[in-house]
N, C-alpha and C. Protein backbone atom coordinates (compact mmCIF):
# COMPACT_ATOMS: atom_id res chain seq x y z
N UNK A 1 0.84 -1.19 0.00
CA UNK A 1 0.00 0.00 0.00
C UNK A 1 0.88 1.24 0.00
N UNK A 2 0.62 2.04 -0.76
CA UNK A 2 1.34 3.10 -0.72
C UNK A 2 0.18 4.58 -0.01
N UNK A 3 1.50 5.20 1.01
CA UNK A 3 0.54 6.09 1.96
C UNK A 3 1.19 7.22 1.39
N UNK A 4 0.24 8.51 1.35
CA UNK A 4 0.98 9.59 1.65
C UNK A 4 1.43 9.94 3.29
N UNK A 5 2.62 10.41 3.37
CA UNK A 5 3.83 10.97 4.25
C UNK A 5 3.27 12.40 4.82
N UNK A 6 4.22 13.19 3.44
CA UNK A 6 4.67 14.57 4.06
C UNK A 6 4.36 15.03 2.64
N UNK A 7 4.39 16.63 2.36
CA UNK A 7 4.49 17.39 1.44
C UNK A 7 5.53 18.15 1.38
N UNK A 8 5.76 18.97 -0.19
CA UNK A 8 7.11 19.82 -0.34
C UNK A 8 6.94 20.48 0.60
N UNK A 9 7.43 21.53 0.24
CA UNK A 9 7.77 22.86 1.08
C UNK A 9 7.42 23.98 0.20
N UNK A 10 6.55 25.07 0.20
CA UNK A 10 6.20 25.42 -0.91
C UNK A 10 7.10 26.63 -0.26
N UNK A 11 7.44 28.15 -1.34
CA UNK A 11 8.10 28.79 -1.57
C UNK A 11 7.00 30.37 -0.78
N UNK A 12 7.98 30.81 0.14
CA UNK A 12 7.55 32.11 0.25
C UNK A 12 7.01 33.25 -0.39
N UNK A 13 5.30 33.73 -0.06
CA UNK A 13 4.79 34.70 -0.94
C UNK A 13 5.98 35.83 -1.08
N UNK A 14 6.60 36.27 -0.26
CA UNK A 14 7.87 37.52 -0.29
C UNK A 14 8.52 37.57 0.37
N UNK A 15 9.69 38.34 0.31
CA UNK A 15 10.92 38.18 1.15
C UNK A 15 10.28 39.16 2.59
N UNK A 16 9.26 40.13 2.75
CA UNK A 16 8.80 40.52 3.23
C UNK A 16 7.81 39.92 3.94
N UNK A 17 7.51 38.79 3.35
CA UNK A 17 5.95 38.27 4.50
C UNK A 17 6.04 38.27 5.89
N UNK A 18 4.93 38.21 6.27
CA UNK A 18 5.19 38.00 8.06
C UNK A 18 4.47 36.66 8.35
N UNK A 19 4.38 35.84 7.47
CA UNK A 19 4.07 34.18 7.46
C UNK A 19 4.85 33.62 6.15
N UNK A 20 5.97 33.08 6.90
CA UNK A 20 6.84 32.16 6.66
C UNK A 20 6.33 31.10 5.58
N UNK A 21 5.37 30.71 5.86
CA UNK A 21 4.67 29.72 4.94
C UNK A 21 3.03 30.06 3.83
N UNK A 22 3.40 31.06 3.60
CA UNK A 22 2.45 31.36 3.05
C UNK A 22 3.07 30.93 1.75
N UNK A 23 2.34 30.40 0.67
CA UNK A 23 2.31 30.42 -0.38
C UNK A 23 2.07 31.05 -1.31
N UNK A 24 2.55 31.26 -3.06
CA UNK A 24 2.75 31.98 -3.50
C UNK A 24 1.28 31.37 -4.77
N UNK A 25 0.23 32.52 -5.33
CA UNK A 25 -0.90 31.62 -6.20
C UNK A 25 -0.44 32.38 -7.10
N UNK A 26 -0.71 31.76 -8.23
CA UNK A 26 -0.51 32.43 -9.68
C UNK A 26 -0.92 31.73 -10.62
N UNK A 27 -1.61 32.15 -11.36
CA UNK A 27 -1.87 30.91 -12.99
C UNK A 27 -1.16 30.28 -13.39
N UNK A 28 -1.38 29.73 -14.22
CA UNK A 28 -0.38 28.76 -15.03
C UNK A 28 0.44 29.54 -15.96
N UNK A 29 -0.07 30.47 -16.49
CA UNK A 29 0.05 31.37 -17.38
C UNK A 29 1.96 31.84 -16.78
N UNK A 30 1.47 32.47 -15.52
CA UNK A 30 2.14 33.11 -14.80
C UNK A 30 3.54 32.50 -14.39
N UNK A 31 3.25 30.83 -13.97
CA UNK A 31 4.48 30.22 -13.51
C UNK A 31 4.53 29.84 -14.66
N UNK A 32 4.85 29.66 -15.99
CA UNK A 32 5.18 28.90 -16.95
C UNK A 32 5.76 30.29 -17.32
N UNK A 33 5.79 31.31 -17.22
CA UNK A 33 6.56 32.91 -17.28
C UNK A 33 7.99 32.44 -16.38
N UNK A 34 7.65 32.19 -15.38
CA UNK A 34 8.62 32.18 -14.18
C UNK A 34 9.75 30.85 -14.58
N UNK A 35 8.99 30.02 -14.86
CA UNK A 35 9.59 28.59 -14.83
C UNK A 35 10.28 28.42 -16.07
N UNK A 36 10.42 29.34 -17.28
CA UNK A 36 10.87 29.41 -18.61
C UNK A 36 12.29 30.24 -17.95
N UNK A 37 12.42 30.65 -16.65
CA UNK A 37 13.40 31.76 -17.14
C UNK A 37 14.42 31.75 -15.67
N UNK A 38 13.56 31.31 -14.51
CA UNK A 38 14.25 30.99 -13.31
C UNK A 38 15.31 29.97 -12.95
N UNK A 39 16.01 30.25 -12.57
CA UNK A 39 17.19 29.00 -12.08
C UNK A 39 16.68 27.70 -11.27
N UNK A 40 15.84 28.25 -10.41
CA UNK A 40 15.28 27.01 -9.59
C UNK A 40 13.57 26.62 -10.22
N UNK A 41 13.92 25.58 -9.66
CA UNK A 41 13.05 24.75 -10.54
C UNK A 41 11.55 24.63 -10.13
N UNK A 42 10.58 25.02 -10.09
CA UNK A 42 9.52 24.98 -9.65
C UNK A 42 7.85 23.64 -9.95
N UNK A 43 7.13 23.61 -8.99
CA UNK A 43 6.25 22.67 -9.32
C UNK A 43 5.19 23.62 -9.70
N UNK A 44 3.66 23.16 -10.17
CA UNK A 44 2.82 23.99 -10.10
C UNK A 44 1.82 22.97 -10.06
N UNK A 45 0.96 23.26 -8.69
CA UNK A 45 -0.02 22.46 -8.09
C UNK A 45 -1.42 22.99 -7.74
N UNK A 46 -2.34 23.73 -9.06
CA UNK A 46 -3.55 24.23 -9.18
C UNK A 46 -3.45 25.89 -8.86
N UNK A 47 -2.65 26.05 -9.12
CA UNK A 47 -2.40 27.55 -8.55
C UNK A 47 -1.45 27.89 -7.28
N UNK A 48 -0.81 26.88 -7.12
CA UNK A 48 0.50 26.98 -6.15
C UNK A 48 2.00 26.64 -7.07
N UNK A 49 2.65 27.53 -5.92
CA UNK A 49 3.99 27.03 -6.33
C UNK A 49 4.62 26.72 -5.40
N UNK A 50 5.60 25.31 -5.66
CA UNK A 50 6.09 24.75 -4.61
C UNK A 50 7.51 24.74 -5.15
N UNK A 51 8.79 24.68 -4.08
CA UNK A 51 10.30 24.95 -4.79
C UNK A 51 10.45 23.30 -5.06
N UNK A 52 10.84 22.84 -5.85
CA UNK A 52 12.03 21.61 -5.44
C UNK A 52 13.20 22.02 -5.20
N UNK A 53 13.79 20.34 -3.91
CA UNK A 53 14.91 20.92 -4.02
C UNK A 53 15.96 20.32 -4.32
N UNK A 54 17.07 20.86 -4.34
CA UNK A 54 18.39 20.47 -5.31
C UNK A 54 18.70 18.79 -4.75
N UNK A 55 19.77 18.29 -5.78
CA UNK A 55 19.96 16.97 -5.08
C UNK A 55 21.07 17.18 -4.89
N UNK A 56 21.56 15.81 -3.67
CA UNK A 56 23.06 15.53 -4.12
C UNK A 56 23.73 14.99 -5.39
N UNK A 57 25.00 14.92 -4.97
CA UNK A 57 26.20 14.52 -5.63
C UNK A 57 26.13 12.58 -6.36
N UNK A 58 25.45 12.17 -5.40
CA UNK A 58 25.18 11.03 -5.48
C UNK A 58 23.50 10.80 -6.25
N UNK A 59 22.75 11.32 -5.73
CA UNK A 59 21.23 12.16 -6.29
C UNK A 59 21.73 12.03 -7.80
N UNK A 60 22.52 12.98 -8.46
CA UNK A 60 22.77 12.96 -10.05
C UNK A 60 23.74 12.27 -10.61
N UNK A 61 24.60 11.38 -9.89
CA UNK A 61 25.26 10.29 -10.64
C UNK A 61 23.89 9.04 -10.50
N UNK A 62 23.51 8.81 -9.87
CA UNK A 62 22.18 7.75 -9.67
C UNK A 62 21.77 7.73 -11.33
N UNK A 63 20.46 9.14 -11.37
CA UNK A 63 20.24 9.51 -12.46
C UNK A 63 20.67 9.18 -13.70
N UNK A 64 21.94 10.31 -13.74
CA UNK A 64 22.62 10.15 -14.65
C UNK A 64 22.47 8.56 -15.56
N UNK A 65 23.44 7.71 -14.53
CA UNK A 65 23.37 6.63 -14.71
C UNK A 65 22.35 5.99 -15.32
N UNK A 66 21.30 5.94 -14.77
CA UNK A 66 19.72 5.05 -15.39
C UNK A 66 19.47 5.81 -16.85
N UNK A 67 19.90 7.26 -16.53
CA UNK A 67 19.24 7.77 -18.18
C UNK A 67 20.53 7.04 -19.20
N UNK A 68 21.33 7.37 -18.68
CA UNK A 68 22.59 6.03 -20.04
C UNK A 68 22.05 5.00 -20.05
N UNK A 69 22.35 4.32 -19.17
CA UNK A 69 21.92 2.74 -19.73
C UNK A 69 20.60 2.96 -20.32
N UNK A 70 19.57 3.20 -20.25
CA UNK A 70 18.59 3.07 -21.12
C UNK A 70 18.19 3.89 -22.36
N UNK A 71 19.02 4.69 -22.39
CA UNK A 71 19.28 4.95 -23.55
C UNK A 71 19.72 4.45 -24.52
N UNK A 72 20.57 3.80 -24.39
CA UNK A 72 21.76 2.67 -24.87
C UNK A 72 20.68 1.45 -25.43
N UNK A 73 20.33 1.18 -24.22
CA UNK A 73 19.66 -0.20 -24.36
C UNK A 73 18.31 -0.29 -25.21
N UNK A 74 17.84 1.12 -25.21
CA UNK A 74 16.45 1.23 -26.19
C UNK A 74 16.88 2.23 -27.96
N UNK A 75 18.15 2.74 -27.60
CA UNK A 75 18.39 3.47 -29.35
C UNK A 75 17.59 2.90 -30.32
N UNK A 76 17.58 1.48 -30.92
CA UNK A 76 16.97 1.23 -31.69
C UNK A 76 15.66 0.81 -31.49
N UNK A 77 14.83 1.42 -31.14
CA UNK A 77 13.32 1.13 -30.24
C UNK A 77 12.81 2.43 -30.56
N UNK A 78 11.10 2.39 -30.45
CA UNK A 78 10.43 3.25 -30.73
C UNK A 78 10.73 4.31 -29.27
N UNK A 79 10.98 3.96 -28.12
CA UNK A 79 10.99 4.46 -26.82
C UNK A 79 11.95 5.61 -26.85
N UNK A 80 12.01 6.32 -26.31
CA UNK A 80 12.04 7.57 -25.79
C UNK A 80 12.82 8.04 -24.69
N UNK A 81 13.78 8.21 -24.06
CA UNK A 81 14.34 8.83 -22.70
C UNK A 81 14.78 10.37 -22.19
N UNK A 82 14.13 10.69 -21.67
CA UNK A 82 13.87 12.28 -21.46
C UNK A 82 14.80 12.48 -19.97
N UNK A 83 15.39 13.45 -19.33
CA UNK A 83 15.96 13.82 -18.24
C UNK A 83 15.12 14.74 -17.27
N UNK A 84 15.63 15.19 -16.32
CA UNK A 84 14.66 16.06 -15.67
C UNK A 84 14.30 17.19 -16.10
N UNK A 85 14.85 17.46 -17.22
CA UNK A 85 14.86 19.23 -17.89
C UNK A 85 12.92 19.25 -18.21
N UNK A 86 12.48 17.94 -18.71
CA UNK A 86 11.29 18.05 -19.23
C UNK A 86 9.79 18.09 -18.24
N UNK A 87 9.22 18.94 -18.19
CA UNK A 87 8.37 18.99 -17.53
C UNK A 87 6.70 17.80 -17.67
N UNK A 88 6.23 16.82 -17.05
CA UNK A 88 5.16 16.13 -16.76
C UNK A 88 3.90 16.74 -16.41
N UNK A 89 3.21 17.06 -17.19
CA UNK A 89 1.88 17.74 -17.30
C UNK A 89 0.73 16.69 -16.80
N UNK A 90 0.02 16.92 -15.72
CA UNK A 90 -1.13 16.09 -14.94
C UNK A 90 -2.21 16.46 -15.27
N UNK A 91 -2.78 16.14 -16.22
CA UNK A 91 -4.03 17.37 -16.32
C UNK A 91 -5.76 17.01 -15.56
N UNK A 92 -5.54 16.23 -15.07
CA UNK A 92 -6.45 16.16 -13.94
C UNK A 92 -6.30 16.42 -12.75
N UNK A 93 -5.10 17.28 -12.20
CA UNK A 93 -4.56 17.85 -11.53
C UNK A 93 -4.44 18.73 -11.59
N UNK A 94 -4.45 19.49 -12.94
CA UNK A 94 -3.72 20.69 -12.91
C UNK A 94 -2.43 21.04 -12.54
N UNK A 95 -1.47 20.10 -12.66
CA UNK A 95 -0.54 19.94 -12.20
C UNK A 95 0.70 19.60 -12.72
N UNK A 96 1.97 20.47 -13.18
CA UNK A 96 3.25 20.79 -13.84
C UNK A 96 4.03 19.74 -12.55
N UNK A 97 5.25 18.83 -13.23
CA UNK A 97 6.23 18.85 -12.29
C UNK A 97 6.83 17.79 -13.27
N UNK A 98 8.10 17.12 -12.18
CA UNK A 98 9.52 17.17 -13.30
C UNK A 98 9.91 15.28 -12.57
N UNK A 99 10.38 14.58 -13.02
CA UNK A 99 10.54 13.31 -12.50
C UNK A 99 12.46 13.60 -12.64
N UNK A 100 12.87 12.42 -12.11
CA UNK A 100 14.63 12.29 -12.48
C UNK A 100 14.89 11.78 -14.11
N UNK A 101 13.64 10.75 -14.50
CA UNK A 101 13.89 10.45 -15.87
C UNK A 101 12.38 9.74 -16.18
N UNK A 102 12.44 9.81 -17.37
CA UNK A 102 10.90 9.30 -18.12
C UNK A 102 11.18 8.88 -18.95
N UNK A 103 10.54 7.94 -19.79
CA UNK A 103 10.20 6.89 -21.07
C UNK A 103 9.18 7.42 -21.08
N UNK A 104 9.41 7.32 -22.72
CA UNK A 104 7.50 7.91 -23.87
C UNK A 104 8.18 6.45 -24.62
N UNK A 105 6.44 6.22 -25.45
CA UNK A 105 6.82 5.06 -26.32
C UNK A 105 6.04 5.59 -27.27
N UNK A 106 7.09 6.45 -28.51
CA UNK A 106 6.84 6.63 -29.80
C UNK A 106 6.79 7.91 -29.65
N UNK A 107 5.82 9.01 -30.51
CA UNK A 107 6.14 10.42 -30.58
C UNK A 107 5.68 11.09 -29.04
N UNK A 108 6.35 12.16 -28.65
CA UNK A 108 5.53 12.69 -27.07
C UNK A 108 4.28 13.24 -28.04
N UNK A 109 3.58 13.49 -26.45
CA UNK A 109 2.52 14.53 -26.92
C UNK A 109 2.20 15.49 -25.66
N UNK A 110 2.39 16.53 -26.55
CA UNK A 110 2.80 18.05 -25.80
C UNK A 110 1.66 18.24 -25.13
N UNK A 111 1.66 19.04 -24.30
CA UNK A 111 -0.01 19.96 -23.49
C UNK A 111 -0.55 21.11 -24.05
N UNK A 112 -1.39 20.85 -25.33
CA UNK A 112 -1.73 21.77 -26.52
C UNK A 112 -0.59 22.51 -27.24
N UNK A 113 -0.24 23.66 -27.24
CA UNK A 113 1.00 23.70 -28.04
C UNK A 113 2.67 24.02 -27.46
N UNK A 114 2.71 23.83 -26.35
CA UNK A 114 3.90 23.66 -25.23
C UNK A 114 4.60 22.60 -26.11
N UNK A 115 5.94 22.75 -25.65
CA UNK A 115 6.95 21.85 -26.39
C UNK A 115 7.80 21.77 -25.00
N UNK A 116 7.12 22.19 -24.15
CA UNK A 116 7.84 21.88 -22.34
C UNK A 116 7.43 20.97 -21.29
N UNK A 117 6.27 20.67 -21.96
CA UNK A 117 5.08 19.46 -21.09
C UNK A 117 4.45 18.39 -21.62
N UNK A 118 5.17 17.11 -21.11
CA UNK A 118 4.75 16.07 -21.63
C UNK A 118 3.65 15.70 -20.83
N UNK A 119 2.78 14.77 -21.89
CA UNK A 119 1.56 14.15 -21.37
C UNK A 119 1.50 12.45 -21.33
N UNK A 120 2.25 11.83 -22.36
CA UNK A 120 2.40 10.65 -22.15
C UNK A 120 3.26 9.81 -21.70
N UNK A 121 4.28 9.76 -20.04
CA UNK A 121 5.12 9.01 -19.85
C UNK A 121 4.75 7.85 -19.75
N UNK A 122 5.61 6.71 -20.28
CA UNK A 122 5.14 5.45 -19.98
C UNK A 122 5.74 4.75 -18.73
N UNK A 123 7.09 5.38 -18.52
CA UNK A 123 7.79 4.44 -17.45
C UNK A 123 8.83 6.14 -16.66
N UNK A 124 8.47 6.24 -15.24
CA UNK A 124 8.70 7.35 -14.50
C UNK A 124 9.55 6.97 -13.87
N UNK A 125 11.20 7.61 -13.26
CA UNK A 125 11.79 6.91 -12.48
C UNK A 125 11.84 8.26 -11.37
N UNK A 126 11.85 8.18 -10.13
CA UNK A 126 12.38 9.11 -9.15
C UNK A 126 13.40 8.43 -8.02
N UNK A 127 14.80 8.98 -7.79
CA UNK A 127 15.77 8.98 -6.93
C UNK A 127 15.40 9.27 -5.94
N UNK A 128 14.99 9.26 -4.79
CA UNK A 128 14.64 9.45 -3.10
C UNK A 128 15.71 10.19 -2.87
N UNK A 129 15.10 11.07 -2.00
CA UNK A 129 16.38 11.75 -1.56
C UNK A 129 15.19 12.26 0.35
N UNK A 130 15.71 12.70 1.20
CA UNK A 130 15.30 12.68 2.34
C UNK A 130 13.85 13.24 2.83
N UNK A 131 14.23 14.57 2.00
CA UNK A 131 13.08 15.68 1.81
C UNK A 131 12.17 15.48 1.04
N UNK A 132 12.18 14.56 0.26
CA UNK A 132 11.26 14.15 -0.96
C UNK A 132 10.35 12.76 -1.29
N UNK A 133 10.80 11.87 0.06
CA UNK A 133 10.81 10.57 -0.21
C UNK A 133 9.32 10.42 -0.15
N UNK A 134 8.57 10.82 1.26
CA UNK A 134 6.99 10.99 1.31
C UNK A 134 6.29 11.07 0.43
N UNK A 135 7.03 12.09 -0.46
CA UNK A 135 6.15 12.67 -1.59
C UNK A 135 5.71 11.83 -2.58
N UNK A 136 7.27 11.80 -2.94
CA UNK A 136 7.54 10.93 -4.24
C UNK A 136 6.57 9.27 -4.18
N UNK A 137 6.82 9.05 -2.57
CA UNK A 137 5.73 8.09 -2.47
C UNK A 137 4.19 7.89 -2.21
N UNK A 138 3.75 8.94 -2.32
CA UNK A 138 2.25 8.85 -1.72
C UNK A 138 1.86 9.82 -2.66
N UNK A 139 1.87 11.25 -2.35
CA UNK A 139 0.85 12.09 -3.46
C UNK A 139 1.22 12.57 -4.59
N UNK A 140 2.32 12.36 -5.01
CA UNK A 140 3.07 12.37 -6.31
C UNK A 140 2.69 11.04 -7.01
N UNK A 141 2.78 10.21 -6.47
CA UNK A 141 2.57 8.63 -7.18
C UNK A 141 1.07 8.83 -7.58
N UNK A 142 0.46 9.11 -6.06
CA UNK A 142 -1.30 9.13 -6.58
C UNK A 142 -1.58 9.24 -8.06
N UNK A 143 -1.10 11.11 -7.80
CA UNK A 143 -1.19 11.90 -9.23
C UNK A 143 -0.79 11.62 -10.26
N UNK A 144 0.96 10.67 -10.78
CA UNK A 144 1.25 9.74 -11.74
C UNK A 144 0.09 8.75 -12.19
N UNK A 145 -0.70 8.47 -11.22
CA UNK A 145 -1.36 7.09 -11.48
C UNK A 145 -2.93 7.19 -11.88
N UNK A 146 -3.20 8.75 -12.67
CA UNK A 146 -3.76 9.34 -13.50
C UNK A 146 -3.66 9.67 -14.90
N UNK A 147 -2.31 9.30 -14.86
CA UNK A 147 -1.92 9.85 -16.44
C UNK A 147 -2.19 7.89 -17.31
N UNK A 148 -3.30 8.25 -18.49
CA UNK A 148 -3.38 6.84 -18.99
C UNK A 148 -2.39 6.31 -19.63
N UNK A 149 -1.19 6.49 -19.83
CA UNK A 149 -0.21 5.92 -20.56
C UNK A 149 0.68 5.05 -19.44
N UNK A 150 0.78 5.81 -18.16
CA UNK A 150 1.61 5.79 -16.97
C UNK A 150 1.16 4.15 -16.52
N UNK A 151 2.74 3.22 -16.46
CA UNK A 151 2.72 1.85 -16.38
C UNK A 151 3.10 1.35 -15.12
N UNK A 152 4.85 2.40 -15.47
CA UNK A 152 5.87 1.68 -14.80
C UNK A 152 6.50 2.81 -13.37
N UNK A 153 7.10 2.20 -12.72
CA UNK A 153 7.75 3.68 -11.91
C UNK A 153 8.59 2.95 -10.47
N UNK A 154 9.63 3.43 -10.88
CA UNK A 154 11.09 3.33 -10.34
C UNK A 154 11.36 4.00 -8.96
N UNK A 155 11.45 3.90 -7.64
CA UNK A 155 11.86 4.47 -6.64
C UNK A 155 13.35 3.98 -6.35
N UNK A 156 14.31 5.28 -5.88
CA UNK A 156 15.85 4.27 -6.19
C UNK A 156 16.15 5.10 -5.32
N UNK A 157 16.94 4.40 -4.03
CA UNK A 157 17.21 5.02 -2.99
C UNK A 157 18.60 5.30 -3.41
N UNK A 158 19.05 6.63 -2.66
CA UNK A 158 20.85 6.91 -2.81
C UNK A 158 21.54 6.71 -1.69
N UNK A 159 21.16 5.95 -0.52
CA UNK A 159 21.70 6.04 0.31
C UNK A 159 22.23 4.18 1.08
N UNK A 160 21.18 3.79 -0.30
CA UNK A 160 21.46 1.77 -0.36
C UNK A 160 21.28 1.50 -1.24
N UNK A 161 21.18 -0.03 -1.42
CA UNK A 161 21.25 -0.59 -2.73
C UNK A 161 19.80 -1.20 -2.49
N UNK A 162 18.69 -0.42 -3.04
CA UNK A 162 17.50 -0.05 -2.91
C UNK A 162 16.46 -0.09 -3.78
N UNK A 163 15.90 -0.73 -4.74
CA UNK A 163 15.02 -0.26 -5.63
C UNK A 163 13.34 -1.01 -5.52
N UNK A 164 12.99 0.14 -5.50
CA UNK A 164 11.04 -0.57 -5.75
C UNK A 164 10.67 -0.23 -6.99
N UNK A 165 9.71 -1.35 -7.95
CA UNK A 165 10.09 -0.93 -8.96
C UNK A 165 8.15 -1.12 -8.88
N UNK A 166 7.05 -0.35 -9.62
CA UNK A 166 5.55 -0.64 -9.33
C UNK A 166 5.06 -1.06 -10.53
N UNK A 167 4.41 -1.61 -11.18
CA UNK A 167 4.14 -1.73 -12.29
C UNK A 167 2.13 -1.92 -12.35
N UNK A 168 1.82 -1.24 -13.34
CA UNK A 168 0.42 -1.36 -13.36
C UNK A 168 0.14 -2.79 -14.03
N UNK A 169 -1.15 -3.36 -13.32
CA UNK A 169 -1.45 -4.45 -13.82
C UNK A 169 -2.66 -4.09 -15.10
N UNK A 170 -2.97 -5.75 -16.16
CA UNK A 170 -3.78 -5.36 -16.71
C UNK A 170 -5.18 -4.21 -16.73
N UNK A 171 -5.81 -4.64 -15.48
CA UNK A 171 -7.11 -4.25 -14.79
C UNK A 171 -6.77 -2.29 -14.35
N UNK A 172 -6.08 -2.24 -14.40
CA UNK A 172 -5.49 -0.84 -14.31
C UNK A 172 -5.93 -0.22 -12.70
N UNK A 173 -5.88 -1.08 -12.05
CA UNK A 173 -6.52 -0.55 -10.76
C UNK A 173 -5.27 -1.64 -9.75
N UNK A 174 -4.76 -2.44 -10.18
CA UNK A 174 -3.45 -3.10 -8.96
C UNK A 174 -2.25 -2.72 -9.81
N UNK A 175 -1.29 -2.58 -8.82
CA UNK A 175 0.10 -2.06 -9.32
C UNK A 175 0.68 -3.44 -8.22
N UNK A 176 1.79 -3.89 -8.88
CA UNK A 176 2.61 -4.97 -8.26
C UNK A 176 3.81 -4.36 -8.23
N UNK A 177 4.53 -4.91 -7.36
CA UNK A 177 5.74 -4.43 -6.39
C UNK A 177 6.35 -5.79 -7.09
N UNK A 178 7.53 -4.86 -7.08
CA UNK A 178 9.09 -6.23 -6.86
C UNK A 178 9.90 -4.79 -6.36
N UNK A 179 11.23 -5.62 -5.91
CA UNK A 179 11.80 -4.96 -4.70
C UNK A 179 13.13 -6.00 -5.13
N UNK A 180 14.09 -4.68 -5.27
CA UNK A 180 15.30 -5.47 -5.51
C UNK A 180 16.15 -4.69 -4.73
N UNK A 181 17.44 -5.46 -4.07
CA UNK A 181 18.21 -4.85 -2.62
C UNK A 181 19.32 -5.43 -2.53
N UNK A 182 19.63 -6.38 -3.74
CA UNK A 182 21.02 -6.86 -3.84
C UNK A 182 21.67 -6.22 -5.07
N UNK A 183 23.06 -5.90 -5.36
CA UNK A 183 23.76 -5.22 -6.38
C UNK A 183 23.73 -6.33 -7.43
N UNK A 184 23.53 -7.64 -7.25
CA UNK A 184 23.96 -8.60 -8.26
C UNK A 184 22.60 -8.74 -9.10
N UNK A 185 21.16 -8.09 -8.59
CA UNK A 185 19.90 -8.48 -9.22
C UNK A 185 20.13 -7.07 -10.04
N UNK A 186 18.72 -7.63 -11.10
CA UNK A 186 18.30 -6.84 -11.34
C UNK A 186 17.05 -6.50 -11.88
N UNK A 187 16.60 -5.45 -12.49
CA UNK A 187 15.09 -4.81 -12.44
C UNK A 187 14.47 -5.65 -13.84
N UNK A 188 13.53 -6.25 -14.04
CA UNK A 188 12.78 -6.54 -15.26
C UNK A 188 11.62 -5.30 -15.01
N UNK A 189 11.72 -4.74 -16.55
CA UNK A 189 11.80 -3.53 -16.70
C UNK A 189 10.52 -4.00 -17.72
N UNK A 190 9.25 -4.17 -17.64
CA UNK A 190 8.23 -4.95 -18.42
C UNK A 190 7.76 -3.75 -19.30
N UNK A 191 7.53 -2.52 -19.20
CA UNK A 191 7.00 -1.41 -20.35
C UNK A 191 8.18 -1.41 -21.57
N UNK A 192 9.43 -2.11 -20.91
CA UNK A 192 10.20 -1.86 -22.09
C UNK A 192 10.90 -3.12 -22.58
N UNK A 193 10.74 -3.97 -21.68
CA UNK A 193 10.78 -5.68 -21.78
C UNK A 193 12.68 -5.66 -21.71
N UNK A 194 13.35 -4.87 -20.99
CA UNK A 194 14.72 -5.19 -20.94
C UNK A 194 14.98 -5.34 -19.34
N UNK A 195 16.18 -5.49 -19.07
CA UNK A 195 16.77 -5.80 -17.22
C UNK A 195 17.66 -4.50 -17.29
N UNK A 196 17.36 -3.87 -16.39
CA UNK A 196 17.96 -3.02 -15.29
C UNK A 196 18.72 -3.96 -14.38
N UNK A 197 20.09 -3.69 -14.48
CA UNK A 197 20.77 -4.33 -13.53
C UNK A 197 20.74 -3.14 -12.56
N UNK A 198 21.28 -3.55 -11.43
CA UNK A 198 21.65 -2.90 -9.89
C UNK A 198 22.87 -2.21 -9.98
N UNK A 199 24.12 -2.82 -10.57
CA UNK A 199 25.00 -2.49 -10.82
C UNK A 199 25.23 -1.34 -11.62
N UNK A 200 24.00 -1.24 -12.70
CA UNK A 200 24.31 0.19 -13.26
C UNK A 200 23.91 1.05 -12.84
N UNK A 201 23.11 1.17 -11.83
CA UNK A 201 22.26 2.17 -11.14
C UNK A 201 23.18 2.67 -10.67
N UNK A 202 24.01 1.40 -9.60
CA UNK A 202 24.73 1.68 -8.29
C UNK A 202 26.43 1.72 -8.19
N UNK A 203 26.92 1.84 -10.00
CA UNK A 203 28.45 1.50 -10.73
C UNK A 203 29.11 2.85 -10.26
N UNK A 204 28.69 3.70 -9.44
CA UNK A 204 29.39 5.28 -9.01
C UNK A 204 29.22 5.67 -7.82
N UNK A 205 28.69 4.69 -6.95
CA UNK A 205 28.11 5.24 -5.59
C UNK A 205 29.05 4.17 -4.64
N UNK A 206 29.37 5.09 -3.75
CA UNK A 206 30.25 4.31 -2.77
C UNK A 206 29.39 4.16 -1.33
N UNK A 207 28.55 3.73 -1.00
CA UNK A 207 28.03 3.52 0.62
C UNK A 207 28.82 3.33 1.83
């Protein structure tokens, strides 16, 4: 069962507020202004904006890593591998935000005429990191598990040799777990029918 935790941390209305946690509302219109041009990276959750935050050192060799190998391993395949630069459009959410890496299978398809927001990931991966882990597991997943293309999805801890990997079943309503925690296994990777070894995830990380 997957629970929601905790939530981000959303970003101060002004450097002036006199509530610390007030949040900042704006259209879409508005943060897709902001988010075209700002350094830090922002979510947008119905008219909120929430910061993400940076990773480690280990956080983007993880990454890194999974977006090579599957790149590699799918070149000659209709599939697709995108990095975090690309933004995940929820639209039953109303809701902008960014994964560590994504699979499309065949052409994307944009959020009307945006060339910044994808709508069809097939296979989502996110790196855990401390501040994020709740999320990434409970109301972030929820919201993934709206989008009809959305199969597969990767949780990869940086701090072990860690991976939950969920996969939607036929019936589109059970997702099955496998759970791999040794460096010598590895992930059967069913949206794209190849193995994720452990080793490539985990070929740069020293514990």
């Amino acid at each position: 069962m997957v629970v929601v935790q905790d939530k981000p941390i959303a970003i101060n209305a002004s450097p002036e507020s006199s509530a610390p946690d007030a949040k900042i509302r704006m259209t879409v219109e508005e943060y897709r202004a902001i988010a075209e041009t700002s350094e830090e990276r922002y979510e947008y959750c119905n008219g909120e904006i929430i910061t993400m935050s940076g990773g480690s050192s280990s956080h983007s060799c993880i990454a890194v890593d999974i977006t090579t190998f599957l790149n590699i391993a799918v070149r000659d395949t209709n599939f697709q591998i995108f990095n975090g630069d690309l933004r995940i459009w929820i639209s039953s959410f109303n809701h902008g935000t960014y994964a560590d890496v994504l699979v499309i299978n065949g052409e994307p398809e944009f959020n009307a005429d945006r060339t910044d927001e994808i709508l069809n990931p097939l296979l989502i991966v996110e790196v855990l990191s401390p501040s994020t882990e709740g999320y990434d597991r409970g109301e972030k997943f929820r919201k993934y598990r709206s989008i009809p293309s959305f199969c597969e999805y990767l949780l990869v801890s940086q701090i072990e040799t860690y991976v939950e990997k969920y996969h939607r079943q036929n019936d589109n309503d059970r997702w099955e777990l496998q759970i791999c925690d040794r460096i010598d296994q590895a992930i059967h990777l069913q949206s794209l029918n190849i193995e994720l070894p452990m080793q490539e995830i985990y070929r740069r990380i020293k514990f």
